[in-house]
C-alpha atoms as a PDB file:
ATOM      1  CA  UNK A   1      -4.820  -0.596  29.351  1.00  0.00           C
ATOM      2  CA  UNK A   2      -1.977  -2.885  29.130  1.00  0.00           C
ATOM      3  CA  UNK A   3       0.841  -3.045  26.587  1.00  0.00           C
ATOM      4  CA  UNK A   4       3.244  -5.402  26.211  1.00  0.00           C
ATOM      5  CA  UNK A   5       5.716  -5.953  23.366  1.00  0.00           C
ATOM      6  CA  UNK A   6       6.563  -9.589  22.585  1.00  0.00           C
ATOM      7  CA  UNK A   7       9.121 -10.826  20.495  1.00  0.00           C
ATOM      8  CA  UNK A   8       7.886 -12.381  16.980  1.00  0.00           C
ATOM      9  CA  UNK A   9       8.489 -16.312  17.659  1.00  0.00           C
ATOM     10  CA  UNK A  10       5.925 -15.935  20.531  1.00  0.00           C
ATOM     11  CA  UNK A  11       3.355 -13.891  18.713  1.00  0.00           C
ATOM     12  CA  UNK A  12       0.032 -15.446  17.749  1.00  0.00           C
ATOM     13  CA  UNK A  13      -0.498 -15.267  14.183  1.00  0.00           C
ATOM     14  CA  UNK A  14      -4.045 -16.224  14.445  1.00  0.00           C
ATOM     15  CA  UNK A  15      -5.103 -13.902  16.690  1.00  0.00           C
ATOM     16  CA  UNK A  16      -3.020 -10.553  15.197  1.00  0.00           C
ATOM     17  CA  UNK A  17      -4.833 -11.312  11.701  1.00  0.00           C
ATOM     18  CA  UNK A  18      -8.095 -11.607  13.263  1.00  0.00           C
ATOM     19  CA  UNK A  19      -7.033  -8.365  14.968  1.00  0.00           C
ATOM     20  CA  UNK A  20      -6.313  -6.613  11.635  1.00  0.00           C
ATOM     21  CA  UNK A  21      -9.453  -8.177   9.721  1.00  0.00           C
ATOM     22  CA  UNK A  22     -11.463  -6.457  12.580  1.00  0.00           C
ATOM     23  CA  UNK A  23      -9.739  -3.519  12.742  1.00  0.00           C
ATOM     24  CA  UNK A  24     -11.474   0.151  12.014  1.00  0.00           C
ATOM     25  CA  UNK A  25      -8.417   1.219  10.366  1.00  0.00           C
ATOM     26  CA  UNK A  26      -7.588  -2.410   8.806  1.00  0.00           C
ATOM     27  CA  UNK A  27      -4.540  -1.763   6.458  1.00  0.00           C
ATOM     28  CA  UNK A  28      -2.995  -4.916   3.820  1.00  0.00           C
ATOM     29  CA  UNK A  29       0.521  -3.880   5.861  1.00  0.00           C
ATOM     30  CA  UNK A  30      -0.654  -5.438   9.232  1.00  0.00           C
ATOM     31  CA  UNK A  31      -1.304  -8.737   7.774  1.00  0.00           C
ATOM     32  CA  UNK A  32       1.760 -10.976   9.533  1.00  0.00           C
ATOM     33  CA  UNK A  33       2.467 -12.678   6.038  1.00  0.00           C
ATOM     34  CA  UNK A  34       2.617  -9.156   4.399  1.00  0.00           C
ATOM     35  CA  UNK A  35       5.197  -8.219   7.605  1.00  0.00           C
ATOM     36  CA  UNK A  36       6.880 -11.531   6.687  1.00  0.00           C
ATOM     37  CA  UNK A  37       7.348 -10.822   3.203  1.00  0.00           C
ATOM     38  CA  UNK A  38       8.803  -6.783   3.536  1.00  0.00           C
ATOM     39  CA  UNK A  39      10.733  -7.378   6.704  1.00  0.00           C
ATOM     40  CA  UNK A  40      11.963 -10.969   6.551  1.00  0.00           C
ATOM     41  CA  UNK A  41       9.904 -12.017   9.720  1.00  0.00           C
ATOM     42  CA  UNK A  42      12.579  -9.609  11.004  1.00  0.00           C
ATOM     43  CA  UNK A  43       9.659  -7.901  13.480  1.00  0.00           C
ATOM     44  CA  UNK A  44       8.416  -7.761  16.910  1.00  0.00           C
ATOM     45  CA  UNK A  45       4.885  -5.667  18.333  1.00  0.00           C
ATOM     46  CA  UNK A  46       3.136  -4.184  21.088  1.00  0.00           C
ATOM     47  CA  UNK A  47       0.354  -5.705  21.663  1.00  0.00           C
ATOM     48  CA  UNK A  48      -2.833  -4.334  23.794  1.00  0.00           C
ATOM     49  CA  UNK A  49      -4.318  -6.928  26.170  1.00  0.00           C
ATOM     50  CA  UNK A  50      -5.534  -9.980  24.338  1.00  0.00           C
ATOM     51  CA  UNK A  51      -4.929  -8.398  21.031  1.00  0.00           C
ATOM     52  CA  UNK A  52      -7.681  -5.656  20.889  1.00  0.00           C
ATOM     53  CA  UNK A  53      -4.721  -3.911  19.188  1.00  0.00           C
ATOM     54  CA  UNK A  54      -1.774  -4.148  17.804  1.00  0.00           C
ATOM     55  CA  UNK A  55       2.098  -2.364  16.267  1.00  0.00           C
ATOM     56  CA  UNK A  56       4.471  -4.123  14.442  1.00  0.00           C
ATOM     57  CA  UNK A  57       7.833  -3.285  15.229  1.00  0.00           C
ATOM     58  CA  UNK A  58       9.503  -3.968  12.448  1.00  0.00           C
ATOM     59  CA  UNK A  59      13.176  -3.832  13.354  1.00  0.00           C
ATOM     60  CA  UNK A  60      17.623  -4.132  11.986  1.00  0.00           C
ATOM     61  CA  UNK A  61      20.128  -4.502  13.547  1.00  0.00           C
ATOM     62  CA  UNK A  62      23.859  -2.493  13.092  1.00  0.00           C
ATOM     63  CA  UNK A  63      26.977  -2.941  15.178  1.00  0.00           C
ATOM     64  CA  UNK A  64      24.937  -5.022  17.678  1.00  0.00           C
ATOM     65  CA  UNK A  65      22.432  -2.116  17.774  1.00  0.00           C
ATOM     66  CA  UNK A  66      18.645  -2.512  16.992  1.00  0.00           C
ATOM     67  CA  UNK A  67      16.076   0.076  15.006  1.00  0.00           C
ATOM     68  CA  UNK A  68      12.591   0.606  13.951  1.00  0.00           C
ATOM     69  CA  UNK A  69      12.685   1.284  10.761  1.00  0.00           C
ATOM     70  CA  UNK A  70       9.815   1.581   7.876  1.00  0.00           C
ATOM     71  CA  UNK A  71      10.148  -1.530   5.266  1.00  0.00           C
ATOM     72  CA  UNK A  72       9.563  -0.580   1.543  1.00  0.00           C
ATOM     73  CA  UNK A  73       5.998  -1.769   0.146  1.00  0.00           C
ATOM     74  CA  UNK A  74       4.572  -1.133   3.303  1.00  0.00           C
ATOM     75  CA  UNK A  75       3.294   2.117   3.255  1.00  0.00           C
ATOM     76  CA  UNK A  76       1.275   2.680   6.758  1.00  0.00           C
ATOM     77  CA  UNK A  77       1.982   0.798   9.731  1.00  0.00           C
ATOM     78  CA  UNK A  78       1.577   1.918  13.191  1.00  0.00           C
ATOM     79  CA  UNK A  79      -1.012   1.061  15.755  1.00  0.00           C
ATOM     80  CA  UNK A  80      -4.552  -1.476  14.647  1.00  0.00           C
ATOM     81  CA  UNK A  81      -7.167  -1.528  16.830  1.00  0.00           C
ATOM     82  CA  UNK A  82     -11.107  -2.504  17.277  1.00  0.00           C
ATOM     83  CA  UNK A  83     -11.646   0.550  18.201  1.00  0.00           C
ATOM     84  CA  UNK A  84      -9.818   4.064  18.527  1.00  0.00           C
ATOM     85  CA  UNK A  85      -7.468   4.443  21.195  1.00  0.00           C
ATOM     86  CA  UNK A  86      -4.740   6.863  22.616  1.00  0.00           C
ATOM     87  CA  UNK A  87      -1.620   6.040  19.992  1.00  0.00           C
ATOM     88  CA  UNK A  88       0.432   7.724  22.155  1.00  0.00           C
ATOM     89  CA  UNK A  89       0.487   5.309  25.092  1.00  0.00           C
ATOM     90  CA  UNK A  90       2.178   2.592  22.085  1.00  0.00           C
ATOM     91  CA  UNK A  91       4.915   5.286  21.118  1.00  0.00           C
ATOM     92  CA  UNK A  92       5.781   5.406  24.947  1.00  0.00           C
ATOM     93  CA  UNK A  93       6.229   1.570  25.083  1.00  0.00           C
ATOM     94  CA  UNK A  94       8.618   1.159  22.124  1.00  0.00           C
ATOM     95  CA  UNK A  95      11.590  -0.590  24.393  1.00  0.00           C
ATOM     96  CA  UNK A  96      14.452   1.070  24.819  1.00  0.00           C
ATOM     97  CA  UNK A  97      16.402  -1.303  23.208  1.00  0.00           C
ATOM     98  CA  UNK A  98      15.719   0.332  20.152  1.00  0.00           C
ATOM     99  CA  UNK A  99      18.244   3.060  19.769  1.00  0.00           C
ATOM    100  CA  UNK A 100      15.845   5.027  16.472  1.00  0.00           C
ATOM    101  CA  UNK A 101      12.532   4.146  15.714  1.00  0.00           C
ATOM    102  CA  UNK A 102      11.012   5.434  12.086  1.00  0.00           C
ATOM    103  CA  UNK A 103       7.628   4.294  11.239  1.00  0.00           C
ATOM    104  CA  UNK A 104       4.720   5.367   9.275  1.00  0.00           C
ATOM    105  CA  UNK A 105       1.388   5.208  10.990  1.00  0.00           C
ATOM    106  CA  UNK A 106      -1.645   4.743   9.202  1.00  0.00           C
ATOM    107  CA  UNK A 107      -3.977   7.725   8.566  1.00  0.00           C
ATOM    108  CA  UNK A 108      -6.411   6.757  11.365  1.00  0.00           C
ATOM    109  CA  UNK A 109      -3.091   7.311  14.265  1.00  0.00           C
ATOM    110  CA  UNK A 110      -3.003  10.467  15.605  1.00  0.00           C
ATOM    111  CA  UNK A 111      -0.532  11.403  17.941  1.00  0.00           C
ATOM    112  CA  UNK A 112      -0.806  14.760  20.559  1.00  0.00           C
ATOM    113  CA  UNK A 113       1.942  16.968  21.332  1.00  0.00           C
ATOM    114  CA  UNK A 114       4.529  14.222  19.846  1.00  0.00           C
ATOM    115  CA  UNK A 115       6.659  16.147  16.558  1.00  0.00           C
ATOM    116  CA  UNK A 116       5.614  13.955  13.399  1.00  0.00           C
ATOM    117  CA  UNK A 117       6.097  14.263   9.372  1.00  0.00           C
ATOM    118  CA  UNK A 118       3.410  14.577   7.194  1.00  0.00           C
ATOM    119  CA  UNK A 119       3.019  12.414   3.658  1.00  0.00           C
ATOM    120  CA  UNK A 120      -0.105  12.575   1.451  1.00  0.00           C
ATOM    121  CA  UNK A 121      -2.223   9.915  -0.015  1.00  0.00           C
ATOM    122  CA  UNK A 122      -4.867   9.542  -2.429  1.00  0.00           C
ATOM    123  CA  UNK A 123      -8.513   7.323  -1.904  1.00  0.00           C
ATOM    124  CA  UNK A 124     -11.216   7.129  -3.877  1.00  0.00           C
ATOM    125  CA  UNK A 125     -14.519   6.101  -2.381  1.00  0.00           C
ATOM    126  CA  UNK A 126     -16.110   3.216  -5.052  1.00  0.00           C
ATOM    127  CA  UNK A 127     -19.136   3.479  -3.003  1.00  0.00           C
ATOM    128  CA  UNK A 128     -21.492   5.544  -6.078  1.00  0.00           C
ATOM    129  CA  UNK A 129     -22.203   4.037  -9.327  1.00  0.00           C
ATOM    130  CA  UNK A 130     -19.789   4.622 -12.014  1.00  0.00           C
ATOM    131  CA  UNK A 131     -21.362   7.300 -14.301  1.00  0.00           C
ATOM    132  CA  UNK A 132     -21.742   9.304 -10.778  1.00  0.00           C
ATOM    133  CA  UNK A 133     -17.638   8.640 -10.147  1.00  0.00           C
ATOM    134  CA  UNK A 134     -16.730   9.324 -13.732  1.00  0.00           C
ATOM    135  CA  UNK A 135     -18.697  13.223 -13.183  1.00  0.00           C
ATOM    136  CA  UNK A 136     -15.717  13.762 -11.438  1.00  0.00           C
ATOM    137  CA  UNK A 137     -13.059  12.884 -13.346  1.00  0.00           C
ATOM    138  CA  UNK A 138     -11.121  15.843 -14.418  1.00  0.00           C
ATOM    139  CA  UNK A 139     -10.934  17.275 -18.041  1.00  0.00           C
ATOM    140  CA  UNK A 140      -7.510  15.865 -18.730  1.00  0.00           C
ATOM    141  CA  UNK A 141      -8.477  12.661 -17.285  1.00  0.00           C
ATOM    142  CA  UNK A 142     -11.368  12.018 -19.172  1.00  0.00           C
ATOM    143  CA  UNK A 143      -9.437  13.474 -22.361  1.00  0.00           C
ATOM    144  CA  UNK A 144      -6.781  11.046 -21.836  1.00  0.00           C
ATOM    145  CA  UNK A 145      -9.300   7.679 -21.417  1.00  0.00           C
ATOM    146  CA  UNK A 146     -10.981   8.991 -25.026  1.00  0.00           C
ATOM    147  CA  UNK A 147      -7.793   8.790 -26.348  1.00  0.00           C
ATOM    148  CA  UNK A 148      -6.462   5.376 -24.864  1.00  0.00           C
ATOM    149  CA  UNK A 149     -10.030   3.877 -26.589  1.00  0.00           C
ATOM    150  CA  UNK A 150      -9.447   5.029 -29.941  1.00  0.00           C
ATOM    151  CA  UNK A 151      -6.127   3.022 -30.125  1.00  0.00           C
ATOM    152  CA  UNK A 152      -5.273  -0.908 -30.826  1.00  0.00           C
ATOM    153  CA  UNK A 153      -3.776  -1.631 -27.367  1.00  0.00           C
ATOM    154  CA  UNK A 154      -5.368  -4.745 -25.599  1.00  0.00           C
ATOM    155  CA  UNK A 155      -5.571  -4.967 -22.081  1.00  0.00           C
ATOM    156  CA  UNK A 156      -5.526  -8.362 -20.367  1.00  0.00           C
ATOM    157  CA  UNK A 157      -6.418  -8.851 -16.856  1.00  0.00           C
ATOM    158  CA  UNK A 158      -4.615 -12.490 -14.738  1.00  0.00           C
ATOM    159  CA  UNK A 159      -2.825 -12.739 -11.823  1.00  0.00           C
ATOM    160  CA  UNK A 160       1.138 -13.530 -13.177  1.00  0.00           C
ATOM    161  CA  UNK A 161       2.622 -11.419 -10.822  1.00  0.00           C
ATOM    162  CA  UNK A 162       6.162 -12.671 -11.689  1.00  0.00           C
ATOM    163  CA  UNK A 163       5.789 -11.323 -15.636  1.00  0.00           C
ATOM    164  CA  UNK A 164       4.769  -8.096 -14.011  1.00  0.00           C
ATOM    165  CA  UNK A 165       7.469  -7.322 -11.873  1.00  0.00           C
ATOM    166  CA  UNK A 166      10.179  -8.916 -14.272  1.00  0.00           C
ATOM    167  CA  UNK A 167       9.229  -6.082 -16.606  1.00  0.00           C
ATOM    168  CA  UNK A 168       9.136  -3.286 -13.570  1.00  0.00           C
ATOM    169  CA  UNK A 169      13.138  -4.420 -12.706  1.00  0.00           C
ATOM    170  CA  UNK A 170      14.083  -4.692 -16.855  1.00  0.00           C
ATOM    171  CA  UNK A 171      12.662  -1.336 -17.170  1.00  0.00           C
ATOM    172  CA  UNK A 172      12.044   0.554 -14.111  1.00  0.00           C
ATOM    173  CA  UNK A 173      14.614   3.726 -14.714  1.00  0.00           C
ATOM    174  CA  UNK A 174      14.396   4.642 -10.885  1.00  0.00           C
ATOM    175  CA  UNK A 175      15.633   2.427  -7.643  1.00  0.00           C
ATOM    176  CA  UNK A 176      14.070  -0.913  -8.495  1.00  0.00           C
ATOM    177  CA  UNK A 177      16.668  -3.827  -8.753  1.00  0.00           C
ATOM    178  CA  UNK A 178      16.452  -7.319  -8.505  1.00  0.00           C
ATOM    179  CA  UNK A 179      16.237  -7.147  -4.864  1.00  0.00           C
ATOM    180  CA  UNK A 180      13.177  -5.260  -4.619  1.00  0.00           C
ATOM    181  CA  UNK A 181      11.845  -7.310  -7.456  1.00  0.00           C
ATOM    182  CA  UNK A 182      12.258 -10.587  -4.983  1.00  0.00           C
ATOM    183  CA  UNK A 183      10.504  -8.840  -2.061  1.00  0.00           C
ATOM    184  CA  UNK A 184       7.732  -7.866  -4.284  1.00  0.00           C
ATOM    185  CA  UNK A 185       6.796 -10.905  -5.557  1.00  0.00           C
ATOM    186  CA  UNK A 186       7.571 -12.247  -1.786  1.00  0.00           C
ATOM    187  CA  UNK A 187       4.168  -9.825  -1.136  1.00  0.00           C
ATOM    188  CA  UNK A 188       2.253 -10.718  -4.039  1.00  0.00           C
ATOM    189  CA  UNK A 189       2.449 -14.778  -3.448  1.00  0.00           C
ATOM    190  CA  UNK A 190       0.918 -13.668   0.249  1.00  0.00           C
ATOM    191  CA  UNK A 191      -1.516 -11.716  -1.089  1.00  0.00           C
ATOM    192  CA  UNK A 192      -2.542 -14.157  -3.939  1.00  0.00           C
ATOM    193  CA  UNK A 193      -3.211 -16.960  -1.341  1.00  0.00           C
ATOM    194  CA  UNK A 194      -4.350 -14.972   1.300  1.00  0.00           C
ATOM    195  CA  UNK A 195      -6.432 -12.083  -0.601  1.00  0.00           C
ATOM    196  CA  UNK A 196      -6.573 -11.053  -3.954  1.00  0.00           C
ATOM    197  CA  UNK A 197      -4.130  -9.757  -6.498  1.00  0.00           C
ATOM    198  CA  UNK A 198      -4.937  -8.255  -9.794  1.00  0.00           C
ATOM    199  CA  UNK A 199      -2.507  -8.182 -12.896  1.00  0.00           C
ATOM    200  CA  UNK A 200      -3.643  -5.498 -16.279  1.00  0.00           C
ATOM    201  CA  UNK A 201      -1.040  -5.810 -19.050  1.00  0.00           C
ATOM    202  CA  UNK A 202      -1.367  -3.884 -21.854  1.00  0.00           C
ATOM    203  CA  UNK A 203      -0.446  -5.421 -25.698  1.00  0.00           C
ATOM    204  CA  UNK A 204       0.278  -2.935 -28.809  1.00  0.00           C
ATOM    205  CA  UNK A 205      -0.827  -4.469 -32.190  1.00  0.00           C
ATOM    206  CA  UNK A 206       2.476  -6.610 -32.245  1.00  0.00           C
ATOM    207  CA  UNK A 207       1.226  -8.194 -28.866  1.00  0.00           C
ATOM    208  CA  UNK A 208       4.772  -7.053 -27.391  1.00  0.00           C
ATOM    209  CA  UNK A 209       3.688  -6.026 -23.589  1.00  0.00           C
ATOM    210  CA  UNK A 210       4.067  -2.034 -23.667  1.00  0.00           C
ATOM    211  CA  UNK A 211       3.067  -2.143 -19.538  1.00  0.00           C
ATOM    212  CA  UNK A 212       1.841  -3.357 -16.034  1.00  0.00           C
ATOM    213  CA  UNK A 213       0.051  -2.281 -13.737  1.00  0.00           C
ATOM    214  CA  UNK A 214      -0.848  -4.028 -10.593  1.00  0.00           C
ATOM    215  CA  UNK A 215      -3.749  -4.356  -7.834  1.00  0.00           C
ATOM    216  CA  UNK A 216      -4.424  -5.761  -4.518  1.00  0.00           C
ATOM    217  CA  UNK A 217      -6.975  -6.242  -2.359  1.00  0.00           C
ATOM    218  CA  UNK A 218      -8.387  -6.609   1.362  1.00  0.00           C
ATOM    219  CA  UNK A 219     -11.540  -6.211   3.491  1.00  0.00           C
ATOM    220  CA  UNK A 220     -12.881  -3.505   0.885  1.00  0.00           C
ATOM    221  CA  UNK A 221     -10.004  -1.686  -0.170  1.00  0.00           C
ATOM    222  CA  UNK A 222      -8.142  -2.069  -3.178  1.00  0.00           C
ATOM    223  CA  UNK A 223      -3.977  -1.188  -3.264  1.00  0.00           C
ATOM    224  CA  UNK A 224      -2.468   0.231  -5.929  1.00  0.00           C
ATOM    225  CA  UNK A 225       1.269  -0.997  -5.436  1.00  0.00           C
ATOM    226  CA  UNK A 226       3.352  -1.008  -8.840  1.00  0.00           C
ATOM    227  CA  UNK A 227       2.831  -0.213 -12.674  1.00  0.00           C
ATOM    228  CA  UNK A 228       6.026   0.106 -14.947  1.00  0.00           C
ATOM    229  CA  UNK A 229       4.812   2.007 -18.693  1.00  0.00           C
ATOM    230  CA  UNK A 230       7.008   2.139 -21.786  1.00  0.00           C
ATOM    231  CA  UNK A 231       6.886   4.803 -23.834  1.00  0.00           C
ATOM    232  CA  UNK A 232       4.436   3.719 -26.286  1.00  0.00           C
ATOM    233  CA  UNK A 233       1.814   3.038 -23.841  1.00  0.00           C
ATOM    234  CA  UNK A 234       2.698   6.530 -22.285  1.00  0.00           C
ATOM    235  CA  UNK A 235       1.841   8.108 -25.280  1.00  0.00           C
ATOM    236  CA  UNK A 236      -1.449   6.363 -25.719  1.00  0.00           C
ATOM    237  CA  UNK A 237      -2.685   6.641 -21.820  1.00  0.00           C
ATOM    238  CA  UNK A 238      -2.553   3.487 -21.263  1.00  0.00           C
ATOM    239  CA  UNK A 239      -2.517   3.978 -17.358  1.00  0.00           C
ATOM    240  CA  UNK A 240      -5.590   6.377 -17.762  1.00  0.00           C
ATOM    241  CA  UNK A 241      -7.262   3.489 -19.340  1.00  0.00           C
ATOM    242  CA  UNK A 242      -6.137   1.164 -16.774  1.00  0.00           C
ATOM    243  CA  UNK A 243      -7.343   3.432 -13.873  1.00  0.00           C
ATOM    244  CA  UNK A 244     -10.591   3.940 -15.119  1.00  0.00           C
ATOM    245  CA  UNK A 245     -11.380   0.233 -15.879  1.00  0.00           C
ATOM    246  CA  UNK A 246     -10.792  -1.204 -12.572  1.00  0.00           C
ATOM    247  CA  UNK A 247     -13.010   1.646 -10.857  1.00  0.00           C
ATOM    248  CA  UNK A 248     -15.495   0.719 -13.521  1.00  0.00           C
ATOM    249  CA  UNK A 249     -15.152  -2.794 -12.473  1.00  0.00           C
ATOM    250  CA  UNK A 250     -15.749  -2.108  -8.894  1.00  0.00           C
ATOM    251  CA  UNK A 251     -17.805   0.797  -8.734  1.00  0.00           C
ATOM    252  CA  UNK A 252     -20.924   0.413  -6.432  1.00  0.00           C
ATOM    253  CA  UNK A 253     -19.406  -1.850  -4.296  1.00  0.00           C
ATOM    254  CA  UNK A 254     -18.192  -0.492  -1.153  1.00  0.00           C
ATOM    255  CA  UNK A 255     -14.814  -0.630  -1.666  1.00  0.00           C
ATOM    256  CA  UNK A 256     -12.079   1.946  -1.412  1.00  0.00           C
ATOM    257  CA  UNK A 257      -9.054   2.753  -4.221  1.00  0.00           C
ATOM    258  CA  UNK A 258      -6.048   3.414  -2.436  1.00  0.00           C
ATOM    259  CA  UNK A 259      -3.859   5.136  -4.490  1.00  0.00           C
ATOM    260  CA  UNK A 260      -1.070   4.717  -2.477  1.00  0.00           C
ATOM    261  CA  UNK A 261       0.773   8.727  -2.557  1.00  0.00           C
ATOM    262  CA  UNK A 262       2.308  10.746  -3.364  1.00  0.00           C
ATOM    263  CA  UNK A 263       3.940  13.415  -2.224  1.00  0.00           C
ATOM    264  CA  UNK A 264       5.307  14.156  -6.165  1.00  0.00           C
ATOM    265  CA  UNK A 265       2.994  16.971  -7.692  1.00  0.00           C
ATOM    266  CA  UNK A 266       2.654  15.548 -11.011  1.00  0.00           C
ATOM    267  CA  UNK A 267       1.473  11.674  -9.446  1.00  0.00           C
ATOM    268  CA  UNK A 268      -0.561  13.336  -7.285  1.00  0.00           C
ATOM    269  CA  UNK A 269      -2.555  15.398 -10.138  1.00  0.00           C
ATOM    270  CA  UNK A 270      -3.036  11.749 -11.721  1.00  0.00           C
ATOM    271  CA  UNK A 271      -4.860  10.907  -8.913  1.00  0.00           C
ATOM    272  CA  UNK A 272      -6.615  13.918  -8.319  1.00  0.00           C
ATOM    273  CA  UNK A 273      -8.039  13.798 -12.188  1.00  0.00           C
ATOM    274  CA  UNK A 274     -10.217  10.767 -10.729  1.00  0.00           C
ATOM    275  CA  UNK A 275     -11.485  12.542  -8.460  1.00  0.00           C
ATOM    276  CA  UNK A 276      -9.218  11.324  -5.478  1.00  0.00           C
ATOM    277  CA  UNK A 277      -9.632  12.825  -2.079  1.00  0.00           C
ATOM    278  CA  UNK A 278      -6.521  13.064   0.412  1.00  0.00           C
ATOM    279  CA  UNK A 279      -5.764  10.649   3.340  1.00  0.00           C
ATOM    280  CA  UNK A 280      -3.240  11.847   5.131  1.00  0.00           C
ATOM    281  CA  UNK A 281      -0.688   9.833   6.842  1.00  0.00           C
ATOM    282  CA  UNK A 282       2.300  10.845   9.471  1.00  0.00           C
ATOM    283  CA  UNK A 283       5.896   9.595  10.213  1.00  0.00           C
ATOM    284  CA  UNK A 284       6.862   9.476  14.174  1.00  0.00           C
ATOM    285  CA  UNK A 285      10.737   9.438  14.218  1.00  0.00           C
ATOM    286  CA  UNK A 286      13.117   9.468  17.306  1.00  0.00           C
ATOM    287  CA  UNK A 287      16.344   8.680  18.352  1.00  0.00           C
ATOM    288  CA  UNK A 288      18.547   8.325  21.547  1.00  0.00           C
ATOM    289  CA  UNK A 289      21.371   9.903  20.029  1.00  0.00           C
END
């Protein structure tokens, strides 16, 4: 097994996404136009062989000094492949050069005897029919999409990203400036002309939008990146309504929701009331120093 790491101006675009499409653990992060988008084609990989697998090594520099570091939006990097292989042997050929290295592999890397963090995420298999999924919705859950369809609200389904994260940066209460705005809609352009982006906004009787929530998918699995809810559609479950349209929509098909976390309790119940399963994912962090 040989890995070497090349530096991103040499890397073959081509061949990584073919590696990524083909991958067992194939993950929307890999793609090198989502890399470009989240890490400002600031990122260089190992790279097994003639690309039977792959790690992006996304990468900053400080004083002269370079680091791994994990980008925001991309939620599991770490090691592609064909088929699995010993993670650990990538790890061990992260150059030197790199003072720290903190990554997020995805939830098919597992490393032995090497100290990592755990983080939790949320899938939902779409593989059953829909009246089958919706058995296991939880009481609240279903409680909440009875009450969303006795209201007014209108729900329209396009793909204008920008409108969508506008709204997330006016009102987003939590670390989401105009700056992550701009790198979001730097990933949703590459997904909307590479793969396939999905916008729901929801419209109280006034037809003022009351909230977003957005979707994106590849090979089979649907990503569940932003939403941004005002009060109003809060009160009415709007999300909940959301939620359980687009698994009606795709329910029997093969795919796979990704709810993308979370390690908060009361996000994490959301997703469990659809019936949500965990995925677990781990961070590998080192450092010279």
């Amino acid at each position: 097994m040989k890995i070497k790491y090349l530096k991103h101006k040499i890397i073959d675009f081509d061949a990584w996404d073919a590696c990524i499409k083909n991958a067992h653990n194939s993950r929307i992060y890999g793609y090198s136009g989502y890399l470009n988008a989240v890490a400002d084609t600031q990122w260089d990989a190992l790279i097994l062989d003639d690309y039977q697998a792959v790690m992006p090594l996304p990468f900053r520099k400080k004083f002269g000094l370079h680091y791994v570091y994990q980008p925001r939006f991309a939620q599991q990097l770490g090691v592609y492949s064909q088929e699995k292989i010993n993670v650990t042997e990538f790890i061990k050929n992260i150059p030197k050069k790199f003072i720290k290295t903190s990554q997020n592999l995805n939830s098919s890397n597992n490393l032995q005897h090497i100290k990592t963090t755990e983080f939790t995420n949320f899938v939902l298999p779409l593989s059953d029919s829909y009246p089958n999924l919706y058995q296991n919705f939880d009481k609240n859950t279903r409680r909440n999409i009875s009450k969303f369809h006795k209201t007014d609200i209108e729900i329209l389904k396009h793909e204008d990203f920008e409108k969508a994260v506008n709204f997330k940066v006016r009102h987003a209460k939590h670390d989401f400036d105009e700056n992550a705005g701009e790198i979001l809609k730097n990933v949703f352009s590459f997904i909307q002309k590479k793969h396939k982006l999905f916008v729901y906004e929801a419209l109280n009787t006034n037809k003022d939008s009351i909230a977003y929530v957005t979707f994106t998918e590849a090979d089979n699995r649907i990503y569940y990146p932003m939403s941004e809810a005002l009060s109003e559609a809060k009160e009415n479950s709007v999300t909940f309504g959301i939620f359980n349209k687009i698994i009606k929509e795709n329910a029997g098909f093969g795919k796979t929701l990704d709810f993308e976390g979370s390690n908060i309790e009361g996000i994490a119940r959301f997703f469990k009331g659809f019936g949500a399963i965990e995925e677990n994912y781990y961070r590998y962090e080192k450092s010279i120093f």
